[in-house]
N, C-alpha and C. Protein backbone atom coordinates (compact mmCIF):
# COMPACT_ATOMS: atom_id res chain seq x y z
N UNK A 1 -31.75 -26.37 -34.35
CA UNK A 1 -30.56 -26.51 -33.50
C UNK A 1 -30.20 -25.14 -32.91
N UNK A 2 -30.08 -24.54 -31.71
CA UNK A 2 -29.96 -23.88 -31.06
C UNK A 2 -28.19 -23.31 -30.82
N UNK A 3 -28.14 -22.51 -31.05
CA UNK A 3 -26.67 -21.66 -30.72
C UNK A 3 -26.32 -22.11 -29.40
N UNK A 4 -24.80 -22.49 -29.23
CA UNK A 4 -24.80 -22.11 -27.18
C UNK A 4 -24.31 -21.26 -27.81
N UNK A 5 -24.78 -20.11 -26.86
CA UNK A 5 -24.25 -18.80 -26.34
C UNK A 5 -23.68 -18.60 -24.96
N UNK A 6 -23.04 -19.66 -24.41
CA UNK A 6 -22.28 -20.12 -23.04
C UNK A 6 -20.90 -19.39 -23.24
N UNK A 7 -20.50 -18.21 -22.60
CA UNK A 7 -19.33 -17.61 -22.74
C UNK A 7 -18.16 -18.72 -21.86
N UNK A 8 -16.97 -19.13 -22.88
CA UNK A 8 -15.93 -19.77 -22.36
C UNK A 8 -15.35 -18.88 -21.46
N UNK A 9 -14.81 -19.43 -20.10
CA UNK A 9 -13.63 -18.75 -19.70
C UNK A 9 -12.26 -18.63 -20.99
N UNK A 10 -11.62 -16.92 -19.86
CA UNK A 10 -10.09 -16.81 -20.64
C UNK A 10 -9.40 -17.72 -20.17
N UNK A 11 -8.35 -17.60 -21.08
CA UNK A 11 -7.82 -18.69 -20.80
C UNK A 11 -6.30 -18.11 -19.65
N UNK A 12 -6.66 -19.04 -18.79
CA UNK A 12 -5.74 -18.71 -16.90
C UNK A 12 -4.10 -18.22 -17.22
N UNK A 13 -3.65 -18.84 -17.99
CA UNK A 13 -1.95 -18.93 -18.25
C UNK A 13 -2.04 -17.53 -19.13
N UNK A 14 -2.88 -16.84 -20.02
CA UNK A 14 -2.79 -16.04 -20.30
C UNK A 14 -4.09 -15.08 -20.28
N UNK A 15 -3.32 -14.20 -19.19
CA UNK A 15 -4.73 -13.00 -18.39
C UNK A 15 -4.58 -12.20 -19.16
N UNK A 16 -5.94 -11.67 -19.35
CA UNK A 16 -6.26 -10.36 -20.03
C UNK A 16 -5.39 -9.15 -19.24
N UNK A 17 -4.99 -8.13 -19.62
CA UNK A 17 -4.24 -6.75 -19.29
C UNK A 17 -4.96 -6.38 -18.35
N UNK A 18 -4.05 -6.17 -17.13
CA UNK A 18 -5.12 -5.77 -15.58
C UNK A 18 -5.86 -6.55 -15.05
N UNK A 19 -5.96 -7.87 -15.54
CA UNK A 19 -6.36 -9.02 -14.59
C UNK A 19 -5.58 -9.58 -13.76
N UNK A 20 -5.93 -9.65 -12.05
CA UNK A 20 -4.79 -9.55 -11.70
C UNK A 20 -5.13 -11.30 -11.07
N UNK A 21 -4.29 -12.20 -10.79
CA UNK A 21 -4.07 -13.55 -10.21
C UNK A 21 -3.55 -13.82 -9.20
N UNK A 22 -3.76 -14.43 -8.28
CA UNK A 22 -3.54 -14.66 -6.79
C UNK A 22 -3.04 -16.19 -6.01
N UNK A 23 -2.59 -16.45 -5.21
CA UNK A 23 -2.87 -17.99 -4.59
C UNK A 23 -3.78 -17.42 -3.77
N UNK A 24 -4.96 -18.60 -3.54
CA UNK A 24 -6.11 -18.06 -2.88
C UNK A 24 -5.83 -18.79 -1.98
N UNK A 25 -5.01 -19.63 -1.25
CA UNK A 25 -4.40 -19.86 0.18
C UNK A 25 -3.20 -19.36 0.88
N UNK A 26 -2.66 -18.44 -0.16
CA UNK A 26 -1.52 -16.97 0.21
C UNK A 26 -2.04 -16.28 0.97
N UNK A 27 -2.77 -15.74 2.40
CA UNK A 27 -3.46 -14.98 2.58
C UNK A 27 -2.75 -13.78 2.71
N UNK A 28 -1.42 -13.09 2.85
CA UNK A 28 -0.67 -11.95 2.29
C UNK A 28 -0.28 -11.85 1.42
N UNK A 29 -0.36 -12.91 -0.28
CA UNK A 29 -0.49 -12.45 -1.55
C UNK A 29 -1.78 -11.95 -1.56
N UNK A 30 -3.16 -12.62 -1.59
CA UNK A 30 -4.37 -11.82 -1.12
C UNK A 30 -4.38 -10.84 -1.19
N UNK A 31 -4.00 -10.14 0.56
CA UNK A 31 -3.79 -8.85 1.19
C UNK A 31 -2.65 -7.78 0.25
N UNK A 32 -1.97 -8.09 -0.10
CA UNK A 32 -1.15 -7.20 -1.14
C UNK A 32 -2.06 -6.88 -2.33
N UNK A 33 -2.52 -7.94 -3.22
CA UNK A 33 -3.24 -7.84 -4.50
C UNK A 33 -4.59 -6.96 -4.24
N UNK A 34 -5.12 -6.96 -2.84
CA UNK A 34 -6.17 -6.36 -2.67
C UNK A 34 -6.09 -4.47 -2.66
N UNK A 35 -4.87 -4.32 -1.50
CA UNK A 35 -4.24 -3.54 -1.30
C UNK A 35 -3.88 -2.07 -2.55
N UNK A 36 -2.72 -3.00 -3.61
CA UNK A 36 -2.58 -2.61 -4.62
C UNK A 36 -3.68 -2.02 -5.63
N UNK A 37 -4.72 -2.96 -5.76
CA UNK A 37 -5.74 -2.41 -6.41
C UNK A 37 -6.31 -1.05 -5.53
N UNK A 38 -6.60 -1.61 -4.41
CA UNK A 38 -7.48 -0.04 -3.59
C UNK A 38 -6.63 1.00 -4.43
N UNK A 39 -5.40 1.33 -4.26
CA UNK A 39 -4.53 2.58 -4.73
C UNK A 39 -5.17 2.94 -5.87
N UNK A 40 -4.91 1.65 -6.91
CA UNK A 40 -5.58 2.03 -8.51
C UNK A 40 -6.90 2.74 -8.10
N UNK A 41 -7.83 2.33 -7.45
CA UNK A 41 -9.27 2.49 -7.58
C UNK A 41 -9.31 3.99 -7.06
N UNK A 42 -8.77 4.28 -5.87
CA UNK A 42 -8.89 5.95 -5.61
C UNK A 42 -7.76 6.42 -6.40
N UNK A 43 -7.28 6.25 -7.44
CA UNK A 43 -6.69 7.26 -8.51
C UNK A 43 -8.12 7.04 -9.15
N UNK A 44 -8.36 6.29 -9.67
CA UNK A 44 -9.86 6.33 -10.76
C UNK A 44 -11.02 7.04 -10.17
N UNK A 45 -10.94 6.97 -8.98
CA UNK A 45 -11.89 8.12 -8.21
C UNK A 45 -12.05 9.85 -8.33
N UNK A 46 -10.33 9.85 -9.12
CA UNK A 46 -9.91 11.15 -8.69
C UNK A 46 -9.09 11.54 -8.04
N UNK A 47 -8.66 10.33 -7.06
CA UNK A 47 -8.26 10.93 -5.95
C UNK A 47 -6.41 11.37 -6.47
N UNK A 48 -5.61 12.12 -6.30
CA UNK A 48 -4.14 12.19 -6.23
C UNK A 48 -3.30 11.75 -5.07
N UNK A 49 -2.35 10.87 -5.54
CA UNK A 49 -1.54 10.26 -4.18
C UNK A 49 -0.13 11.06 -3.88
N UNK A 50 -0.22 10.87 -2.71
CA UNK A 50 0.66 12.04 -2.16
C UNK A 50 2.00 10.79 -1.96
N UNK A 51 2.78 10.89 -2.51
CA UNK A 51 3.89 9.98 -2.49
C UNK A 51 5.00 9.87 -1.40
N UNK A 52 5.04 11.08 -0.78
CA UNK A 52 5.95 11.26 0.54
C UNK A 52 6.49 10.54 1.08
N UNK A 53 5.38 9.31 1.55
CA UNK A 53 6.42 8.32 2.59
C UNK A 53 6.76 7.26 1.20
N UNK A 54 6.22 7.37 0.23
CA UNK A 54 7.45 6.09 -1.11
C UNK A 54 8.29 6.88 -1.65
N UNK A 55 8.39 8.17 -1.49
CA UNK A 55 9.90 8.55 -2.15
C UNK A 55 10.62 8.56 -0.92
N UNK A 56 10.42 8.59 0.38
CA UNK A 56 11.32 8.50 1.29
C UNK A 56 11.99 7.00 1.46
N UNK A 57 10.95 5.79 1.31
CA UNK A 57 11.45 4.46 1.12
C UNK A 57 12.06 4.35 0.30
N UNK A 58 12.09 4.64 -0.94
CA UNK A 58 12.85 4.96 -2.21
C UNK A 58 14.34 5.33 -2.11
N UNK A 59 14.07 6.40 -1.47
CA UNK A 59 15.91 6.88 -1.38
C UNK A 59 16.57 6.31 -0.69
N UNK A 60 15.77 5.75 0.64
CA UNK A 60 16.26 5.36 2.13
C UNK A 60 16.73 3.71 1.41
N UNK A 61 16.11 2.90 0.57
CA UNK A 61 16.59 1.87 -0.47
C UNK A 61 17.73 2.02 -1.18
N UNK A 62 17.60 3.02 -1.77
CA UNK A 62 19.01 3.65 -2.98
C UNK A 62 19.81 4.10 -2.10
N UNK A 63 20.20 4.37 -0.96
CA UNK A 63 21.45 4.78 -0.52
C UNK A 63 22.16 3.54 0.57
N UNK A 64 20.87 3.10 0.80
CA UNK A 64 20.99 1.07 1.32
C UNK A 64 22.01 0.39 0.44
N UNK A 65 21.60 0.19 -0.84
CA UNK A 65 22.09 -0.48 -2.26
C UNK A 65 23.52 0.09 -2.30
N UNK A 66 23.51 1.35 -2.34
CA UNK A 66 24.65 2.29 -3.01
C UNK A 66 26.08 2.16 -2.21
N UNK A 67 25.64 2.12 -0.96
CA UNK A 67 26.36 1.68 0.11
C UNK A 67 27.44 0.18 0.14
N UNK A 68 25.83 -0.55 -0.36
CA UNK A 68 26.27 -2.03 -0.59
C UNK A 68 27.04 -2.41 -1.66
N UNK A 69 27.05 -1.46 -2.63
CA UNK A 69 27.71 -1.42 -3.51
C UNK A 69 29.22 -0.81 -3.53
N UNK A 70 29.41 -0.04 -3.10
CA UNK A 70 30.33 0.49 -2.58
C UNK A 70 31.30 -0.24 -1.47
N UNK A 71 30.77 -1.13 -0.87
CA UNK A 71 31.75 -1.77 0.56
C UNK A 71 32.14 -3.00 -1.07
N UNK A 72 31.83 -3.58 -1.75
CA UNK A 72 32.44 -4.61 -2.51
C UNK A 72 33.10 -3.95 -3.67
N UNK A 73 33.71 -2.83 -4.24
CA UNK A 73 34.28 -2.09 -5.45
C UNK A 73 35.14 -1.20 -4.53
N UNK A 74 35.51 -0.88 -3.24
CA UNK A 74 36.59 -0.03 -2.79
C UNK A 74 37.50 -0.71 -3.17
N UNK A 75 38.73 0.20 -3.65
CA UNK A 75 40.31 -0.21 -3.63
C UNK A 75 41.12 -0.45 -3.07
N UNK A 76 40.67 -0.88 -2.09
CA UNK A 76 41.20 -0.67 -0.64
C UNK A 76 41.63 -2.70 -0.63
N UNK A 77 43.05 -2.89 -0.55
CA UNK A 77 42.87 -4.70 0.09
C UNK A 77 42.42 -4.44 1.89
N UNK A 78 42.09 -6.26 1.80
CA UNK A 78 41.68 -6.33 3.30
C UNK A 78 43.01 -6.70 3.93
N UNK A 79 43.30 -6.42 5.08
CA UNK A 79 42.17 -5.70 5.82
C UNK A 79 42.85 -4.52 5.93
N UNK A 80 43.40 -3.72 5.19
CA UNK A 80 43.35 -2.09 5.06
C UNK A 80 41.78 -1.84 5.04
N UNK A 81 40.96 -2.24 4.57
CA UNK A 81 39.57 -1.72 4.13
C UNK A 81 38.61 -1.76 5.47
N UNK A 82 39.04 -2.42 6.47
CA UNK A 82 37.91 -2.96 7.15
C UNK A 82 37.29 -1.83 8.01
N UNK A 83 37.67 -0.57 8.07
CA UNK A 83 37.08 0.40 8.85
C UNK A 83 36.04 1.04 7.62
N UNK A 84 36.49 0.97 6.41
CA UNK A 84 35.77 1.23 5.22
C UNK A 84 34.67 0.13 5.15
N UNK A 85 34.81 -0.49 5.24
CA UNK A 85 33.70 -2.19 5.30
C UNK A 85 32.79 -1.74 6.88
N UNK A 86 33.73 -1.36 7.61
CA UNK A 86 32.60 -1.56 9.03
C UNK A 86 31.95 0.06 9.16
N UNK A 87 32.17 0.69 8.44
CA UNK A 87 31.55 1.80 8.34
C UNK A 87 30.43 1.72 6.98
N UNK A 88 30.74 0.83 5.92
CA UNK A 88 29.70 0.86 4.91
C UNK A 88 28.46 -0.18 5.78
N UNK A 89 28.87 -1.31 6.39
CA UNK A 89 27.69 -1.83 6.93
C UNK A 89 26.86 -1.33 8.42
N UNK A 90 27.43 -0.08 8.75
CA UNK A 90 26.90 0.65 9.60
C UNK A 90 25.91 1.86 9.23
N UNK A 91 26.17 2.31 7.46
CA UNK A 91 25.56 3.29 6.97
C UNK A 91 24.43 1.99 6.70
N UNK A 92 24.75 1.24 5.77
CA UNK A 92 23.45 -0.07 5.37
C UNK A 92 22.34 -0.27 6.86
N UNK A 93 22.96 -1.10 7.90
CA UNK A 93 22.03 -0.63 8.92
C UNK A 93 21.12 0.18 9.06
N UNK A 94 21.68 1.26 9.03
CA UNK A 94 20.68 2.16 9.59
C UNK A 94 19.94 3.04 8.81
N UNK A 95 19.73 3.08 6.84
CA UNK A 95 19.21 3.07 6.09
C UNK A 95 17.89 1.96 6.33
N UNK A 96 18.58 0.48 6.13
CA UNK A 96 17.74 -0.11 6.38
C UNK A 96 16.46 0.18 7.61
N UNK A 97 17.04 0.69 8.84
CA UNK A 97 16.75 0.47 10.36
C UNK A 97 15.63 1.97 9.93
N UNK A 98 15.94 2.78 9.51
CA UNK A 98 15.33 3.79 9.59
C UNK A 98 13.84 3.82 8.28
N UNK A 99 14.05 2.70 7.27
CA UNK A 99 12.99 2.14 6.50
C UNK A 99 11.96 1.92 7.40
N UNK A 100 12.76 0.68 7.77
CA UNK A 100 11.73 -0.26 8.74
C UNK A 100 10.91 0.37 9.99
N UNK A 101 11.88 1.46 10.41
CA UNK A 101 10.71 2.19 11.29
C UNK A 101 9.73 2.93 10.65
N UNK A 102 10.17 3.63 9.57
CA UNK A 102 8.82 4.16 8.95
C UNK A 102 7.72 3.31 8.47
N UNK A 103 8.33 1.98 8.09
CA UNK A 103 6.68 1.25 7.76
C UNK A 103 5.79 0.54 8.62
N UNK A 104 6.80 0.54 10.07
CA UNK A 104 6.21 -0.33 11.46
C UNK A 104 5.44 0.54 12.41
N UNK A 105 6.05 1.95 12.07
CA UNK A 105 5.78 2.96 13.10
C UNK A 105 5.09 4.12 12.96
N UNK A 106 5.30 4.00 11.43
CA UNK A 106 4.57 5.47 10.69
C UNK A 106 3.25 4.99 9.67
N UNK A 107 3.72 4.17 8.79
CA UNK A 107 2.69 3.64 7.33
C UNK A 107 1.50 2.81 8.01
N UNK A 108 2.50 1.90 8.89
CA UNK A 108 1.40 0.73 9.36
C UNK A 108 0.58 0.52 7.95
N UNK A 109 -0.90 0.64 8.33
CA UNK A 109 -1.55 -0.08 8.12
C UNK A 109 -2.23 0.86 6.32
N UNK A 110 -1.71 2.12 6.43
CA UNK A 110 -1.95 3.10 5.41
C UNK A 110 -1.78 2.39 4.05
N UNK A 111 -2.86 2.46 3.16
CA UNK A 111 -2.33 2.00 1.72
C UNK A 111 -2.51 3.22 0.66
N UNK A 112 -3.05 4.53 0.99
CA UNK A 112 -3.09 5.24 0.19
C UNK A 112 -3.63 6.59 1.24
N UNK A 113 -2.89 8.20 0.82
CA UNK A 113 -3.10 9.17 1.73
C UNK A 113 -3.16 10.00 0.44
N UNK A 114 -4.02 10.49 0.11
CA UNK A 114 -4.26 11.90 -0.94
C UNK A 114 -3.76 13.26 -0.28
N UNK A 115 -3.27 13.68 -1.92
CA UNK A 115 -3.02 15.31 -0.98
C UNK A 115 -4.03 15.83 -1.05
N UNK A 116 -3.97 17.12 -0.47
CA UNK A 116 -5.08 17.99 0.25
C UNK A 116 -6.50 18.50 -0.86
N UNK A 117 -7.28 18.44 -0.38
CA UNK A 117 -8.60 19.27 -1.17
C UNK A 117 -8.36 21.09 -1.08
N UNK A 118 -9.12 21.38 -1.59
CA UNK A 118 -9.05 22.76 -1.46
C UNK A 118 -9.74 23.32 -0.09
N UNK A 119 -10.25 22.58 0.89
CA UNK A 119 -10.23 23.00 2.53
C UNK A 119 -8.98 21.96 3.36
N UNK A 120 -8.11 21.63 2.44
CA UNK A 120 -7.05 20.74 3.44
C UNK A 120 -7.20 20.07 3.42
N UNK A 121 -8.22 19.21 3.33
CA UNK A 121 -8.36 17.58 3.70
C UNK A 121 -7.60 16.55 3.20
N UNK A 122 -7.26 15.58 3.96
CA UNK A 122 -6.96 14.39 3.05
C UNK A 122 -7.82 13.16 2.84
N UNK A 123 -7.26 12.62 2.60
CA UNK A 123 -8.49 11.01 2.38
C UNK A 123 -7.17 9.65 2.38
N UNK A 124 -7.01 9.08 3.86
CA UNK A 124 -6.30 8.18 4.50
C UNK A 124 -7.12 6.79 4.45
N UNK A 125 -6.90 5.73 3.59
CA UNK A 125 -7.22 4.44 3.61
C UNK A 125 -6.36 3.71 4.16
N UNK A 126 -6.84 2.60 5.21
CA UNK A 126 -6.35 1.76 5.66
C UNK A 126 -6.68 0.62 5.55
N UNK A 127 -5.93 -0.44 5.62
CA UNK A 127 -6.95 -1.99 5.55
C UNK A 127 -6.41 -2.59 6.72
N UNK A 128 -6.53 -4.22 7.08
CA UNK A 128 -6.80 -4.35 7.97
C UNK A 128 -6.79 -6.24 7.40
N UNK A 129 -6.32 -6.99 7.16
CA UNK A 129 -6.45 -8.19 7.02
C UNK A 129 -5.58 -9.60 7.47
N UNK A 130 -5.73 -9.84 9.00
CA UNK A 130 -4.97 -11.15 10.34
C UNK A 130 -4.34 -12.27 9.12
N UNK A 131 -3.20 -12.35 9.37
CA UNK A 131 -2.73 -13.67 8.64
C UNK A 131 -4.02 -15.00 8.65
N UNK A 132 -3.99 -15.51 7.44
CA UNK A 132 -4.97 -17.11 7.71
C UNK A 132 -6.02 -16.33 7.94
N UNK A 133 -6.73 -15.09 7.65
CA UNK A 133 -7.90 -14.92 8.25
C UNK A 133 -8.59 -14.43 6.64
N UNK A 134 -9.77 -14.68 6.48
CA UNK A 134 -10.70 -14.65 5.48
C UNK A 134 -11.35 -13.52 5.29
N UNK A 135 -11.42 -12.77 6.24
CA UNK A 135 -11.89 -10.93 6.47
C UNK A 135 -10.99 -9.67 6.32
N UNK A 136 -11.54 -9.25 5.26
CA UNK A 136 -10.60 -8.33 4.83
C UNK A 136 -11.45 -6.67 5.07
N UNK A 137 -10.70 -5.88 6.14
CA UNK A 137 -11.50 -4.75 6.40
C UNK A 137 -10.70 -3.43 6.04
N UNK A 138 -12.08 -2.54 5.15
CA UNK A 138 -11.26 -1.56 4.68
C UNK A 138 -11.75 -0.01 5.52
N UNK A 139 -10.77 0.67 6.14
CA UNK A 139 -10.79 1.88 6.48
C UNK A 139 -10.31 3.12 6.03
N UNK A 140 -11.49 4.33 5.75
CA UNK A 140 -11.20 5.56 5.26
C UNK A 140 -11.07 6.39 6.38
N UNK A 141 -10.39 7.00 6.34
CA UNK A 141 -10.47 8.32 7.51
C UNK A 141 -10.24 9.61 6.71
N UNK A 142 -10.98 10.47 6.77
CA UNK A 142 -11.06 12.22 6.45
C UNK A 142 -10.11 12.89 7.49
N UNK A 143 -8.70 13.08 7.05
CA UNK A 143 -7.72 13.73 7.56
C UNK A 143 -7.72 15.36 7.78
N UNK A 144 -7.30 16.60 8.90
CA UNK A 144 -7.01 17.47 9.11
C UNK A 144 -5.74 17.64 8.10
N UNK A 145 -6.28 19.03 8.02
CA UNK A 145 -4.91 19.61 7.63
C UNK A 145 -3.54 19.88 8.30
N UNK A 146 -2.43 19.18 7.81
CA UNK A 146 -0.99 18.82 8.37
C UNK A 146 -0.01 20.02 7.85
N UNK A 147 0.82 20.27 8.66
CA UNK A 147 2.17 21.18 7.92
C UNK A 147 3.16 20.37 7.12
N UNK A 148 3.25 21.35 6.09
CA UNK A 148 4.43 20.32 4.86
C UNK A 148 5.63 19.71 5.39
N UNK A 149 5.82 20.10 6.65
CA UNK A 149 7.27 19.53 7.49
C UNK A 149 6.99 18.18 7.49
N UNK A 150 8.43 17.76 7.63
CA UNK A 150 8.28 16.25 8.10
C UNK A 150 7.85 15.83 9.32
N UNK A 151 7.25 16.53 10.14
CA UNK A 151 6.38 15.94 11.35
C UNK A 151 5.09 16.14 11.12
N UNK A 152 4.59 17.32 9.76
CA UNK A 152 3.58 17.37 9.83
C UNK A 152 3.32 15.98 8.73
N UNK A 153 4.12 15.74 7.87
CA UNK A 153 3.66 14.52 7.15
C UNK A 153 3.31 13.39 7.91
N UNK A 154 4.20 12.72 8.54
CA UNK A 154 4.19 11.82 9.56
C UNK A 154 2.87 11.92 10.22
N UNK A 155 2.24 13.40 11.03
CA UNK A 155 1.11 12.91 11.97
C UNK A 155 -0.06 12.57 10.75
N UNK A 156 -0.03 12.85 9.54
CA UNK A 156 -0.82 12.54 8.60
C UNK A 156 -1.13 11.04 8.41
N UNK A 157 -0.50 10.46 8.91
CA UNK A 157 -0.53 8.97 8.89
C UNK A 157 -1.07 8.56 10.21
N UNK A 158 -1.03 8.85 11.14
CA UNK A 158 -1.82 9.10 12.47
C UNK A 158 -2.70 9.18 12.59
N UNK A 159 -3.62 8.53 13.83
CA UNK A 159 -5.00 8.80 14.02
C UNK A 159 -5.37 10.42 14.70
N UNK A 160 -4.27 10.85 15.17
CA UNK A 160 -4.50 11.91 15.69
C UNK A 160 -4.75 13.13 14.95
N UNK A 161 -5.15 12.88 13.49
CA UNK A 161 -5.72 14.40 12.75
C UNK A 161 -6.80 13.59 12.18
N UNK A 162 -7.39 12.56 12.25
CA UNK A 162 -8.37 12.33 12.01
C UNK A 162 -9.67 13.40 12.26
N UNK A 163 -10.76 13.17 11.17
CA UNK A 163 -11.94 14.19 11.52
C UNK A 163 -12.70 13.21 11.29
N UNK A 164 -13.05 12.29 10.18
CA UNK A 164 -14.01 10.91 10.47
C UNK A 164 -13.73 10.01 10.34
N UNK A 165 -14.14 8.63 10.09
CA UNK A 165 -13.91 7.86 9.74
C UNK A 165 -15.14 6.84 9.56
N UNK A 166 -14.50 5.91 8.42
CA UNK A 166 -15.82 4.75 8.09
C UNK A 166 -15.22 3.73 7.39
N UNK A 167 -15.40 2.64 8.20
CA UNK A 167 -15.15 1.19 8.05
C UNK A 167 -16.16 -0.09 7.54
N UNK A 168 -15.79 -0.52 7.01
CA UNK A 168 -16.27 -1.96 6.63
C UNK A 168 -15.73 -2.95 6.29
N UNK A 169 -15.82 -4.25 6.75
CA UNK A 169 -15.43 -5.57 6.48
C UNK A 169 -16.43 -6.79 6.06
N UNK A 170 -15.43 -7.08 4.73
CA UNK A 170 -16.48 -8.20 3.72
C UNK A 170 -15.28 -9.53 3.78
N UNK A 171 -16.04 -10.46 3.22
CA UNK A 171 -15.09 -11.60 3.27
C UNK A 171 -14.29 -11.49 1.61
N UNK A 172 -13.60 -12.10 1.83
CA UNK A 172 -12.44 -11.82 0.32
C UNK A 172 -12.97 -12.65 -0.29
N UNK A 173 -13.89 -13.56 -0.02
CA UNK A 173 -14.94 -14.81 -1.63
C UNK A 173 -15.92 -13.75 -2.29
N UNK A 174 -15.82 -12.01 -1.85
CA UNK A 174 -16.32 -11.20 -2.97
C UNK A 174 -15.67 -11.19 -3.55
N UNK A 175 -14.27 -10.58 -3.74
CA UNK A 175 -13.86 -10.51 -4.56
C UNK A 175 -12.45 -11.76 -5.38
N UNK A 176 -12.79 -12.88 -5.10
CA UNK A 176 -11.27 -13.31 -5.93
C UNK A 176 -12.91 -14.82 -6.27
N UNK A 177 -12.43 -15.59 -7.41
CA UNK A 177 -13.21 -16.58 -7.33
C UNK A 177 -12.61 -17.76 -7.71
N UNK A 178 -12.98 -18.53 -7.56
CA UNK A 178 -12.25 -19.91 -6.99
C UNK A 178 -10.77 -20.16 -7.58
N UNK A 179 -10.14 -19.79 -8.73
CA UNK A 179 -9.12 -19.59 -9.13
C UNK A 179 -8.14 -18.84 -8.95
N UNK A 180 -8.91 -17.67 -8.08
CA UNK A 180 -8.21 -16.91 -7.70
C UNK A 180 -7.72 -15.49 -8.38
N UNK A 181 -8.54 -15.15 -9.59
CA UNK A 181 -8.74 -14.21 -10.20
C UNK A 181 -9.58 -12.94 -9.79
N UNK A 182 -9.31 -11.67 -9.69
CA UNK A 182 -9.61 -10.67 -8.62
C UNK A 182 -10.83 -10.30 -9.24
N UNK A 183 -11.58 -9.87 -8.78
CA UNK A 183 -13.29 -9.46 -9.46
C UNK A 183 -13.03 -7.94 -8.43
N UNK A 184 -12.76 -6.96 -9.56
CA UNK A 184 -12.57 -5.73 -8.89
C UNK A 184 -13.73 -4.63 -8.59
N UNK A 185 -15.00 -5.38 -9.64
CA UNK A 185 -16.15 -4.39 -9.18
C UNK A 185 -16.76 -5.04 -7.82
N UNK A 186 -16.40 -5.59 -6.95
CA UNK A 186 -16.87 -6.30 -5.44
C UNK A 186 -15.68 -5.19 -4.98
N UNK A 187 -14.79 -5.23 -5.26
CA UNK A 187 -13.88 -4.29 -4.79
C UNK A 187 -14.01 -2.38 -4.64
N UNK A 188 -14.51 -1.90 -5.62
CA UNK A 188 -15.11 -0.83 -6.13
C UNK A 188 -15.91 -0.37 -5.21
N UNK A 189 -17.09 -0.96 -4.90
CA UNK A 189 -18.44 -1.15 -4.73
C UNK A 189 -17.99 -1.16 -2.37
N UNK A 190 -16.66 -2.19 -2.46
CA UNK A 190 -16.61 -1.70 -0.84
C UNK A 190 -16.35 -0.06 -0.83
N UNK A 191 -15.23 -0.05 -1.45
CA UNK A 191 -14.44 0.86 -1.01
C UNK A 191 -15.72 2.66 -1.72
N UNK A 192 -16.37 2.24 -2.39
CA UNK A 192 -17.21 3.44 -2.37
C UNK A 192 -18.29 3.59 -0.97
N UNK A 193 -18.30 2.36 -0.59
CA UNK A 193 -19.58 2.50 0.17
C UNK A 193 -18.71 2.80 1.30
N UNK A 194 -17.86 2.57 1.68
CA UNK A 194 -16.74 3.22 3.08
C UNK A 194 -16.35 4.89 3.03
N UNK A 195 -15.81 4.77 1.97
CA UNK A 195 -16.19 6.46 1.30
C UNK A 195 -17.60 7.73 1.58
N UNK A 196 -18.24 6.94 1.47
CA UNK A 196 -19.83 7.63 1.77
C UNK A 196 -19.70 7.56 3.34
N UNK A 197 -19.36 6.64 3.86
CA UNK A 197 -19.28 6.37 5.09
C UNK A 197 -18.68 7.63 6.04
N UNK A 198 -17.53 7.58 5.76
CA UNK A 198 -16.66 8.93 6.04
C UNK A 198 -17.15 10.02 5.70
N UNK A 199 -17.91 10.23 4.60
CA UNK A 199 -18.18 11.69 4.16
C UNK A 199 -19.21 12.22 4.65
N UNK A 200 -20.28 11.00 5.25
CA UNK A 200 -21.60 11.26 5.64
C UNK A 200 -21.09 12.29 7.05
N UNK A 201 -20.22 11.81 7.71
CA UNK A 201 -19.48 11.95 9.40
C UNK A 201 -19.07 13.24 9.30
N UNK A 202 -18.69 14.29 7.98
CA UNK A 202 -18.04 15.09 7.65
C UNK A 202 -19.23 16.32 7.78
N UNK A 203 -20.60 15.74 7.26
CA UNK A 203 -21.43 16.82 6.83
C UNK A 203 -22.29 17.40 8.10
């Protein structure tokens, strides 16, 4: 009588630590879960993330909130308060307003920007994945060196300090499988070979 040696699946309701789960007809849960991992994977590369534009979303959030918090706890009755009220939802605005331009106008499409090498460089990933669409494309670009100002951060996110770049697009049935569980060495395996891509352009 013969052993099976047929490995059971884990079991779905409870994932192993860092397995990550998806709706595989979400196609921007997808695009997020994919996203998220790239970050992990160039820290495991080595790479260091330069946090700049998430501590700026960060605060530009916390003083959103703080605000909002503040127009409902003044001591003020209504409508004594309402210049206090129409001035707290004018600071909220434009917290908010000034978020939203940085991720429409500045981040776009950026999921991870390293700080500098020891000749300046950075290393700018972008992805790239159409609602309802099954192609998920990942872009590296080898960044110029930027000034620490806030305009020099900003053009860092720009194509305009670009020095190379290298792209590729695979379909997302590499990496998630029919359940929808992420298979991160299909993931690995793009994003190194886009990497080489860029670096080859460099030499």
């Amino acid at each position: 009588m013969t052993e099976n040696t047929e490995k059971k699946p884990f079991n779905i309701t409870k994932l192993p630590r860092g397995v990550v789960k998806v709706n595989v007809n979400d196609s921007k849960a997808i695009r997020h879960a994919l996203d998220d991992k790239l970050q992990l994977l160039m820290v495991e590369k080595g790479y260091v993330a330069d946090n700049w534009m998430s501590n700026w979303k960060i605060a530009l959030g916390m003083a959103a909130i703080i605000v909002a918090i503040l127009c409902h706890v003044v001591p003020v009755p209504f409508p004594e308060n309402r210049y206090i009220v129409g001035t707290c939802c004018a600071l909220y605005a434009l917290f908010s307003g000034v978020m939203q331009l940085l991720i429409s106008y500045v981040e776009k499409e950026v999921v991870f920007l390293s700080k500098p090498d020891d000749k300046g460089r950075r290393v700018r990933v972008r992805t790239h994945m159409p609602n309802f669409s099954a192609e998920y494309k990942v872009i590296v670009d080898i960044v110029s060196e930027v000034s620490p100002t806030f305009s020099g951060r900003v053009k860092a996110y720009t194509t305009k300090t670009t020095i190379s770049t290298g792209q590729l697009t695979a379909s997302i049935g590499q990496f998630f499988d029919d359940r929808g569980v992420l298979y991160t060495p299909g993931l690995m395996k793009l994003l190194t070979d886009v990497l080489g891509l860029a670096s080859k352009k460099t030499q």
